[in-house]
Structures are given as C-alpha cells and as structure tokens.
C-alpha atoms as a PDB file:
ATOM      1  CA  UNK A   1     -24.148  -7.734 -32.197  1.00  0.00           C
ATOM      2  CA  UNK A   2     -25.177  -8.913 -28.885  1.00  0.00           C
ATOM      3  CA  UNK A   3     -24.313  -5.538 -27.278  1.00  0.00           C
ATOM      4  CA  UNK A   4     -26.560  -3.860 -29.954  1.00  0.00           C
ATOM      5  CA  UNK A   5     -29.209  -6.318 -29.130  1.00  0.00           C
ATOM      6  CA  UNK A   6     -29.369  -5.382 -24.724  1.00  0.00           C
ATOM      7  CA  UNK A   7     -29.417  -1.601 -25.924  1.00  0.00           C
ATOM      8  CA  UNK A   8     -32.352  -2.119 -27.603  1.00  0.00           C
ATOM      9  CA  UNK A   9     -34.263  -3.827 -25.474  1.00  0.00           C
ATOM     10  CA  UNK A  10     -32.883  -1.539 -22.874  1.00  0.00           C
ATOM     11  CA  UNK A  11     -35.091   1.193 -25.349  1.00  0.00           C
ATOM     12  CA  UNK A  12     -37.845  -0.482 -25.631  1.00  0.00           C
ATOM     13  CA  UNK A  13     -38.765  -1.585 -22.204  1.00  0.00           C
ATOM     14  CA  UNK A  14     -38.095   2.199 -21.197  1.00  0.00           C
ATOM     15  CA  UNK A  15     -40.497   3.422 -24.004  1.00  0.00           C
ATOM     16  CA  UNK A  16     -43.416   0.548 -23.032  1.00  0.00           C
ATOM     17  CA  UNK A  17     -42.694   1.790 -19.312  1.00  0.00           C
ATOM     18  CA  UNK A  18     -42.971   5.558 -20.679  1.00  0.00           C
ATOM     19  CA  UNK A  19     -46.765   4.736 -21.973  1.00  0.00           C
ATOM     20  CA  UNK A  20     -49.502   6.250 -19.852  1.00  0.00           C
ATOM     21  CA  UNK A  21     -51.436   2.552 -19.792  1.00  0.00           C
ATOM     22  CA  UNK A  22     -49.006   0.900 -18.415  1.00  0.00           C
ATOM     23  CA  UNK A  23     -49.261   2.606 -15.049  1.00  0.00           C
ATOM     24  CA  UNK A  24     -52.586   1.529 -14.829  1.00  0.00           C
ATOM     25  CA  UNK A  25     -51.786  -2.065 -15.269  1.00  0.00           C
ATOM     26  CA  UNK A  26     -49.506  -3.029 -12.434  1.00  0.00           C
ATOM     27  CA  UNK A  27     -48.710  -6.349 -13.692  1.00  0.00           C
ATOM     28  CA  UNK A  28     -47.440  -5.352 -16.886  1.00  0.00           C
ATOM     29  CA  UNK A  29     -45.550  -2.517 -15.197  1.00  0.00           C
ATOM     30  CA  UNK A  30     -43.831  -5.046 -12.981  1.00  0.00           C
ATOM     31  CA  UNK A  31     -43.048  -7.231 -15.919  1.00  0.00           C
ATOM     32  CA  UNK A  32     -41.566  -4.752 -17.416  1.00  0.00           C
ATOM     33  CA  UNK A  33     -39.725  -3.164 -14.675  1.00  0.00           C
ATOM     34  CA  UNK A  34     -38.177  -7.025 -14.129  1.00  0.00           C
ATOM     35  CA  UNK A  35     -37.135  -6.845 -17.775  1.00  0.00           C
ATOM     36  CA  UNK A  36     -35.230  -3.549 -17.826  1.00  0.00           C
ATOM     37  CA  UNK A  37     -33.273  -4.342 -14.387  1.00  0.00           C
ATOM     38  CA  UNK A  38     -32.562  -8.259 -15.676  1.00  0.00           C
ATOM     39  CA  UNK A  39     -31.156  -6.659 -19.117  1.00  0.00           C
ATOM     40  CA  UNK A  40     -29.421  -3.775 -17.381  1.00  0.00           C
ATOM     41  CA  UNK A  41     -27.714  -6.685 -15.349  1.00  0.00           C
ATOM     42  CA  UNK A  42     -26.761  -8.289 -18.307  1.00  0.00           C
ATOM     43  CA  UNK A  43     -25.618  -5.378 -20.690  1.00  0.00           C
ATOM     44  CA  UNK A  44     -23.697  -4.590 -16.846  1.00  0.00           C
ATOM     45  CA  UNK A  45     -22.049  -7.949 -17.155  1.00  0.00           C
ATOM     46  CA  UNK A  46     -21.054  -7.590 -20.618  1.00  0.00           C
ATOM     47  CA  UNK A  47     -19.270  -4.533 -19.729  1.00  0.00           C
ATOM     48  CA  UNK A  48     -17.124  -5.543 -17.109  1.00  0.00           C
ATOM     49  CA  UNK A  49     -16.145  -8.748 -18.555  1.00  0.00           C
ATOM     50  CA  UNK A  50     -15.054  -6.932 -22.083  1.00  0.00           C
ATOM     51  CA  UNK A  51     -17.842  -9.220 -23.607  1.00  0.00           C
ATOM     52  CA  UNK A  52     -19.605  -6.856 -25.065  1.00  0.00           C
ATOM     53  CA  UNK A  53     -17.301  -4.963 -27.218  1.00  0.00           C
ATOM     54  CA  UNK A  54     -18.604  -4.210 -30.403  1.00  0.00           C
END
C-alpha cells in the first residue's frame, strides 16, 4: 500500500509540474520540484531495502 501511495504522488507532482502556471510561479515550482526528488528518494529507499514490495 505504501508503494502504491509514493507512485502516486510521484504522478501527481509530475502532472502539477506539467501545468503551464506553474512555470510562472517559481515558488510553487520549487516546492514542487522538492516534493518529487524527496518522494523519488523515498520510493528509491523502499526499493533497495525490499520495503516496498507490494
């Protein structure tokens, strides 16, 4: 479930960074930039410590 959970989020702050607005608002695009590399740590993480399997 938690795996499910990171992969989502990992789609959603990809499609909020996709928007055309949110290249003209740098603070929200560095919010969200923070977000995606902090849960592509994490969803990392889970991988190699076989944490994430299921």
């Amino acid at each position: 479930m938690e795996r499910f959970v990171h992969r989502e989020n990992l789609a959603h702050y990809r499609r909020l960074l996709a928007e055309p607005d949110v290249a003209d608002d740098p603070i929200r695009h560095q919010m969200l930039i923070r977000l995606l590399a902090e849960e592509t740590a994490t969803e990392a993480k889970h991988d190699h410590d076989g944490n994430g399997a299921t």
